[in-house]
Protein backbone atom coordinates (compact mmCIF):
# COMPACT_ATOMS: atom_id res chain seq x y z
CA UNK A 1 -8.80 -25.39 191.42
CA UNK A 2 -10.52 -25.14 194.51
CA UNK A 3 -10.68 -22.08 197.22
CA UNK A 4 -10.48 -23.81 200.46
CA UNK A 5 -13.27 -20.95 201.51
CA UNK A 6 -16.07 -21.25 199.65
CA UNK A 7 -15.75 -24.45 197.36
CA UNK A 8 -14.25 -21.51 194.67
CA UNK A 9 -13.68 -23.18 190.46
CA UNK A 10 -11.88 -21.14 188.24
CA UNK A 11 -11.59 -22.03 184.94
CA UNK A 12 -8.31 -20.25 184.07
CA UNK A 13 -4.53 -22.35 183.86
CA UNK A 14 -3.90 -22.31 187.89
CA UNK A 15 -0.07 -21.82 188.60
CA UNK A 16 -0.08 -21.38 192.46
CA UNK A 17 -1.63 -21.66 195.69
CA UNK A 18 0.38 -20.12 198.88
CA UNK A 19 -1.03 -19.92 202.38
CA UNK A 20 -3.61 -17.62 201.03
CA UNK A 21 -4.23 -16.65 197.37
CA UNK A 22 -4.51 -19.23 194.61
CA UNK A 23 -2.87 -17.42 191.21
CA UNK A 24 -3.98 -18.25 187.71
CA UNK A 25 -2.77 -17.16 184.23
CA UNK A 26 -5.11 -14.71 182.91
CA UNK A 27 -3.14 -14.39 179.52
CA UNK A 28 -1.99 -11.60 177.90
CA UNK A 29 0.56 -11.23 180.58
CA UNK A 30 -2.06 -10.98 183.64
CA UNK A 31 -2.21 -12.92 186.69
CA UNK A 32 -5.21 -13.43 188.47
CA UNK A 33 -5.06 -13.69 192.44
CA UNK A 34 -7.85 -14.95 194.46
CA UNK A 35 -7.74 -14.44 197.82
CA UNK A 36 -9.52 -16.77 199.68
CA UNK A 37 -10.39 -17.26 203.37
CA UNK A 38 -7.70 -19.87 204.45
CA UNK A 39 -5.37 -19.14 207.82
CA UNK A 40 -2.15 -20.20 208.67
CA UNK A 41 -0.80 -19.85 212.24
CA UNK A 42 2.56 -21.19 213.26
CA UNK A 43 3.43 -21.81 209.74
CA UNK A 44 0.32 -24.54 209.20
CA UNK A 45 -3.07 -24.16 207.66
CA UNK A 46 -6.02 -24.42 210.06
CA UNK A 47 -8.78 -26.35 208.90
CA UNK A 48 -11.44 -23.68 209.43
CA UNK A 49 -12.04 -21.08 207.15
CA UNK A 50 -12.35 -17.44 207.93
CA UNK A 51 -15.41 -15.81 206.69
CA UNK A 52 -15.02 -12.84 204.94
CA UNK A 53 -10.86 -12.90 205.31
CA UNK A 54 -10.18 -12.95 201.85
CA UNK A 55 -12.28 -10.00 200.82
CA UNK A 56 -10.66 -7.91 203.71
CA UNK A 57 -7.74 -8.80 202.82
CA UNK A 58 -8.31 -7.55 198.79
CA UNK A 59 -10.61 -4.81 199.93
CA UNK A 60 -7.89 -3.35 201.86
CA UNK A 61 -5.59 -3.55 199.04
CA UNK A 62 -7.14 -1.75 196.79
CA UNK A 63 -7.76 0.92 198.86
CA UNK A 64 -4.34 1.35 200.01
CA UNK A 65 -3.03 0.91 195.86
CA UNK A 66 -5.12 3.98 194.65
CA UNK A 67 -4.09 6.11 198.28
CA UNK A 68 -0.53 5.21 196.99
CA UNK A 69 -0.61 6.45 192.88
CA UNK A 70 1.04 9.33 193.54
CA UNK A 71 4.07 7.94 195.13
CA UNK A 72 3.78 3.95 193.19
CA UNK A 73 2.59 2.40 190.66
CA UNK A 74 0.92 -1.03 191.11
CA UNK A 75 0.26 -4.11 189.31
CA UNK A 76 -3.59 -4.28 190.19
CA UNK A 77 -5.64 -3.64 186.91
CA UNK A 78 -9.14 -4.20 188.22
CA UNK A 79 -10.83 -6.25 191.21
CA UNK A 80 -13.81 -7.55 188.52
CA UNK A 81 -13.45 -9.65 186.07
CA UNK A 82 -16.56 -11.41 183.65
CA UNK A 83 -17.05 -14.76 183.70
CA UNK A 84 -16.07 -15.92 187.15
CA UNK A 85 -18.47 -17.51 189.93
CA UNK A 86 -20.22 -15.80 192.46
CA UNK A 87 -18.21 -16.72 195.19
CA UNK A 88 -15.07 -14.66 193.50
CA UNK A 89 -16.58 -11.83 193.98
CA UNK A 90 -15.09 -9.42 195.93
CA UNK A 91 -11.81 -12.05 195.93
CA UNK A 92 -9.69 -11.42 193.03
CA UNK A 93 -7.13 -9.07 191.96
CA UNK A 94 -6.85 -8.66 188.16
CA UNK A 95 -2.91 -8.15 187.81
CA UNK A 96 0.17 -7.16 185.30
CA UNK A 97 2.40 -9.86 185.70
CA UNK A 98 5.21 -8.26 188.00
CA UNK A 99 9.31 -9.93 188.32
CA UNK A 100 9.38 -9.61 192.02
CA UNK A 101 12.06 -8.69 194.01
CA UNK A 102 13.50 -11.71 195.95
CA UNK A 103 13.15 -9.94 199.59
CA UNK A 104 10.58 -8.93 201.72
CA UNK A 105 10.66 -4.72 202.17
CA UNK A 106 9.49 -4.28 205.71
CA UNK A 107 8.96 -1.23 207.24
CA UNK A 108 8.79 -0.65 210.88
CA UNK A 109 7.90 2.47 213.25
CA UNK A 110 7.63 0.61 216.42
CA UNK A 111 9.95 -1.89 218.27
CA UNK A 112 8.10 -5.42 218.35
CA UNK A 113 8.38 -9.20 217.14
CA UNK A 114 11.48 -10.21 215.71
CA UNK A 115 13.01 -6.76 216.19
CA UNK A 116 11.95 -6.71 219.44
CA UNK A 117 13.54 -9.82 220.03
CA UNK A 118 17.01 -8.96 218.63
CA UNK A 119 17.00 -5.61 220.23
CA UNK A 120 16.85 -7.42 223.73
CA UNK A 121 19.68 -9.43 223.37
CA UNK A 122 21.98 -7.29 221.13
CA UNK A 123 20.73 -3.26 220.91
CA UNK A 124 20.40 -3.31 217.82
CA UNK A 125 17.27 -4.16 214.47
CA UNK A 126 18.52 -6.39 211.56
CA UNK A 127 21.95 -4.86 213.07
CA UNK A 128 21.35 -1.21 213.07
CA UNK A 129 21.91 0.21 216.74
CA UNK A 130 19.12 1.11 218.06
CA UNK A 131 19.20 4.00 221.22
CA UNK A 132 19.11 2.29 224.69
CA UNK A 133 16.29 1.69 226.96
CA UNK A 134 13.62 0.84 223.88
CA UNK A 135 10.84 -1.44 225.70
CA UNK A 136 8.39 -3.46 223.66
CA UNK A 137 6.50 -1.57 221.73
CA UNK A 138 8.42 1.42 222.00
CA UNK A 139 7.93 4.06 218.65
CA UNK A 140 11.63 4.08 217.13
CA UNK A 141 13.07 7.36 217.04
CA UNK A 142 11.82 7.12 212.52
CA UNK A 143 10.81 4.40 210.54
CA UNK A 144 13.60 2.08 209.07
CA UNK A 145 13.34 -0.52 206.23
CA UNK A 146 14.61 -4.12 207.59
CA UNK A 147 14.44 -6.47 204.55
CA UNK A 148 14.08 -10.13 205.07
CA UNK A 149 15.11 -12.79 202.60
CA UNK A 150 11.98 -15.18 200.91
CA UNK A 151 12.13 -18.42 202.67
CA UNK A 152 10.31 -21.33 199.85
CA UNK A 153 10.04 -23.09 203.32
CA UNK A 154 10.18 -22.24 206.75
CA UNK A 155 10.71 -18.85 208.05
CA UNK A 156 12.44 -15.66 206.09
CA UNK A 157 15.45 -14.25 207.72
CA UNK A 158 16.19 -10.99 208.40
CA UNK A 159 19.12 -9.17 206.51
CA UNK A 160 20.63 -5.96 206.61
CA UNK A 161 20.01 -3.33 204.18
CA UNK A 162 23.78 -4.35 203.22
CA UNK A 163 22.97 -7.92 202.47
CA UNK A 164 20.29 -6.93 200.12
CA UNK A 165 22.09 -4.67 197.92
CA UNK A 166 24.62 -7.69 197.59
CA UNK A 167 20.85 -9.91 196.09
CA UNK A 168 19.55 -6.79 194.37
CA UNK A 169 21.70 -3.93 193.59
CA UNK A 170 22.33 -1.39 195.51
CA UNK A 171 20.48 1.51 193.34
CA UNK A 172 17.45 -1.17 193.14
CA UNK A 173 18.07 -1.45 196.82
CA UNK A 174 18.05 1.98 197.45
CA UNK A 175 14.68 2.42 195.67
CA UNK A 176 13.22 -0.24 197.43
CA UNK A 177 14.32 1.68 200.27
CA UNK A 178 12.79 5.10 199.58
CA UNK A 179 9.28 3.35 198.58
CA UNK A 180 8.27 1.16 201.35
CA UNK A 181 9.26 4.13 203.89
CA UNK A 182 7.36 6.66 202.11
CA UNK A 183 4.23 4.38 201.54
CA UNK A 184 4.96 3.00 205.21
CA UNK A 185 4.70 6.79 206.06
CA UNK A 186 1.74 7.64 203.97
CA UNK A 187 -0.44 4.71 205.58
CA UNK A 188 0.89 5.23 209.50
CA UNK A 189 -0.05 9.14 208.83
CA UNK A 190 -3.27 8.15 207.56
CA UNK A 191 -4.21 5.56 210.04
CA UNK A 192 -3.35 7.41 212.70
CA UNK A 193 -6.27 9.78 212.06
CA UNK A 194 -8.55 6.97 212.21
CA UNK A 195 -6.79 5.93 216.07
CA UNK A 196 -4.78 2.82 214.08
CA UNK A 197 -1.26 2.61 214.91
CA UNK A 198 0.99 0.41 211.90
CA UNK A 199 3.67 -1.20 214.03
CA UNK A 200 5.52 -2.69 210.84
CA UNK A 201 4.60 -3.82 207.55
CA UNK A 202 5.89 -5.94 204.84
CA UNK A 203 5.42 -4.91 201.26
CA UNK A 204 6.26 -6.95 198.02
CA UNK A 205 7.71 -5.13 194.75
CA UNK A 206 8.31 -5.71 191.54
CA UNK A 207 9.35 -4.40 188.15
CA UNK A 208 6.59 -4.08 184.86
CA UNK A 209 8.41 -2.43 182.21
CA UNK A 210 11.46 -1.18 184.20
CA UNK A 211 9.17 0.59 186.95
CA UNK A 212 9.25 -0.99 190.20
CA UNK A 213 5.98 -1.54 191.42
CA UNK A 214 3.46 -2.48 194.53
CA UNK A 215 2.63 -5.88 194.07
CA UNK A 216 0.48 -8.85 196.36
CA UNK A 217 -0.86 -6.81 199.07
CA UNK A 218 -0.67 -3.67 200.73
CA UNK A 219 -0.92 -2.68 204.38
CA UNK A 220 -3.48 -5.68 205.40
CA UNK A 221 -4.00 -7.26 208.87
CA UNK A 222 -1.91 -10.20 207.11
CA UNK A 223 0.63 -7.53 206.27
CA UNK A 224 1.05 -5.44 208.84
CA UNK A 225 0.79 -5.07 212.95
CA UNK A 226 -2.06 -2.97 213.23
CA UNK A 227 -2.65 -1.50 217.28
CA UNK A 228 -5.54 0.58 218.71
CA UNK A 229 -3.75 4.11 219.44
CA UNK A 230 -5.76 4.09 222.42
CA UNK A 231 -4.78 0.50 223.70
CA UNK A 232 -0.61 0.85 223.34
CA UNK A 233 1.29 1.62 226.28
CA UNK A 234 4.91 0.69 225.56
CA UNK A 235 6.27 -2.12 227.54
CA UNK A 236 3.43 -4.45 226.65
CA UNK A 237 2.58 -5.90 222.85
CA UNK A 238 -1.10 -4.01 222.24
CA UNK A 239 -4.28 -6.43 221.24
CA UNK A 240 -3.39 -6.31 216.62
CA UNK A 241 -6.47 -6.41 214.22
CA UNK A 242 -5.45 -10.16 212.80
CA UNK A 243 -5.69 -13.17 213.69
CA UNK A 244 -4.69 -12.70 217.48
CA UNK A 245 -7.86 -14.74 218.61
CA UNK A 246 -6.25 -18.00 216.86
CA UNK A 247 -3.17 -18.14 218.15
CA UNK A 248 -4.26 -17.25 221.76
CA UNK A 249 -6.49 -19.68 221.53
CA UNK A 250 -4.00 -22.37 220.04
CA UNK A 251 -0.99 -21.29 222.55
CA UNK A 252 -3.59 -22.69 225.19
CA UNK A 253 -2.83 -26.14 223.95
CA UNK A 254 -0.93 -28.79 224.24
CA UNK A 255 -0.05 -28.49 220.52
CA UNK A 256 3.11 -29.03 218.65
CA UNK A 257 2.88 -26.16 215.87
CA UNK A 258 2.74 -29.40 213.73
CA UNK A 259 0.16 -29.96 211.13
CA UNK A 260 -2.36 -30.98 211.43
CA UNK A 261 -3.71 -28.37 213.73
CA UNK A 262 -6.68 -28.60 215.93
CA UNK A 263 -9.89 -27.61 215.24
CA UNK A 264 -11.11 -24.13 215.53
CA UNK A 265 -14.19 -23.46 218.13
CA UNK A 266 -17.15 -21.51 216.54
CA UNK A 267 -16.47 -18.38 218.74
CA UNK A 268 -12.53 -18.39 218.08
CA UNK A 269 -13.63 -18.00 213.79
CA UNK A 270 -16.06 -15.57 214.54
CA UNK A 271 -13.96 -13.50 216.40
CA UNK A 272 -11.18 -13.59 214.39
CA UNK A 273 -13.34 -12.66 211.42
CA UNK A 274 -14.69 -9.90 212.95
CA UNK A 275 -11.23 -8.22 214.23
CA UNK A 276 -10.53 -8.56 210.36
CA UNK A 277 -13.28 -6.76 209.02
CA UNK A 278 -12.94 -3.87 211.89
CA UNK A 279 -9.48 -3.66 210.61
CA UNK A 280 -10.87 -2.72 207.19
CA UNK A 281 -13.04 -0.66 208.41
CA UNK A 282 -11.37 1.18 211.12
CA UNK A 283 -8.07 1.49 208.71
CA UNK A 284 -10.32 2.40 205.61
CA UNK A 285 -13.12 4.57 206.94
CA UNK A 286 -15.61 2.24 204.60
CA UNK A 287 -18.31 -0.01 204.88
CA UNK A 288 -17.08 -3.27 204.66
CA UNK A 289 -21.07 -3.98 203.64
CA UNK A 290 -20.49 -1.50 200.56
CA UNK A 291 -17.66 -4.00 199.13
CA UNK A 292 -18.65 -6.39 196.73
CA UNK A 293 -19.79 -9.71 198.59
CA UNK A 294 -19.46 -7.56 202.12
């Protein structure tokens, strides 16, 4: 199978490749995920990788799975593993093999995207009311868990805490419930310190032997809305740590949002993979050059 980043073989039974991370079957009940450098805007694939996007992306992870032990187990077992190629390194997860929930658990402290969108026309987030006169960005008055439902295609769709008991249970529900808002508030507190405010996040879960887990990945720039505490003024959407300099550069276009998309400029993929590794950085307080393959 090959990583669309870095020309990436692994010689392990390859089950999936999603927008970013290719997964293989590691045996004895493991998965491997490699995260490579690919990025999808609008829903399509640009041709261009991202340097260094993949081992942000699992860099960050980890860091965020061993702040979180104490509240959540994971499934990550290591982030090394013998016999793989160079270019892995740095890349892969080494992972118990998780039944995942089928719904998103989002988290969000401040009032933007979607939510933002519904709370202008109707008062109200995944159809909680909201308090009036909430602007853009506006902090809600505490964080609240709005699931969304796993589209195979297309967008996922926001459902009420309601609607999810109905797919899940509600005491699995609930659960969900309690750990994505305490690991949302473990990771806001935290990057606050280090001037990062997390707008919303989306966390997957999963069970491994009846515990429900953290699974995929965990407070990322792919994950999460990441703003410079000194930047946000509510009323306007703050500059985000992710891929921001893509699509700004792609709404300039006369471009459908349909595959296939047009090519990158050298100074749009720089940019962008430099906003991702000051997001691990500024989030982590680490070298990104003290990662493997940093």
């Amino acid at each position: 199978m090959t990583n669309s980043a870095s020309d990436l073989r692994i010689d392990l039974p390859h089950l999936y490749s999603g927008k970013v991370r290719d997964i293989y079957d590691a045996g004895e009940d493991r998965l491997l995920l490699v995260a490579s450098d690919r990025l999808s805007a609008f829903d399509v694939i640009m041709a261009e990788p991202i340097p260094n996007k993949g081992r942000v992306l699992t860099a960050t992870s980890a860091f965020w799975f061993g702040e979180m032990a104490d509240i959540v187990g994971s499934h990550l077992i290591a982030t090394e593993m013998e016999g793989l190629p160079a270019a892995a390194t740095g890349r892969i997860m080494l992972c118990r093999r998780a039944s995942m929930l089928p719904i998103e658990c989002i988290v969000r402290g401040y009032l933007s995207g979607s939510a933002w969108k519904e709370y202008r026309e109707h008062g109200t987030v995944h159809g909680m009311p909201m308090p009036e006169g909430l602007v853009e960005a506006s902090k809600l008055p505490e964080p609240i868990f709005t699931p969304s439902t796993k589209a195979e295609s297309g967008h996922d769709q926001n459902i009420s805490f309601e609607q999810a008991a109905v797919l899940i249970g509600r005491e699995v529900a609930s659960l969900a419930r309690e750990i994505s808002l305490a690991v949302y508030e473990r990771g806001a507190e935290l990057a606050a310190q280090r001037g990062i405010i997390v707008a919303d996040t989306k966390f997957e879960l999963g069970f491994i032997e009846g515990e429900l887990v953290l699974a995929d990945e965990v407070l990322t720039p792919d994950s999460s809305r990441f703003w410079p505490a000194d930047e946000w003024t509510p009323g306007a959407t703050p500059p985000s740590f992710d891929k921001q300099p893509v699509r700004d550069y792609l709404d300039s276009l006369d471009w459908n949002k349909q595959p296939p998309p047009p090519p990158l400029p050298a100074e749009v993929v720089d940019a962008t993979s430099t906003r991702y590794v000051t997001a691990y950085e500024r989030v982590t307080g680490r070298r990104f050059a003290d990662w493997p393959g940093g």
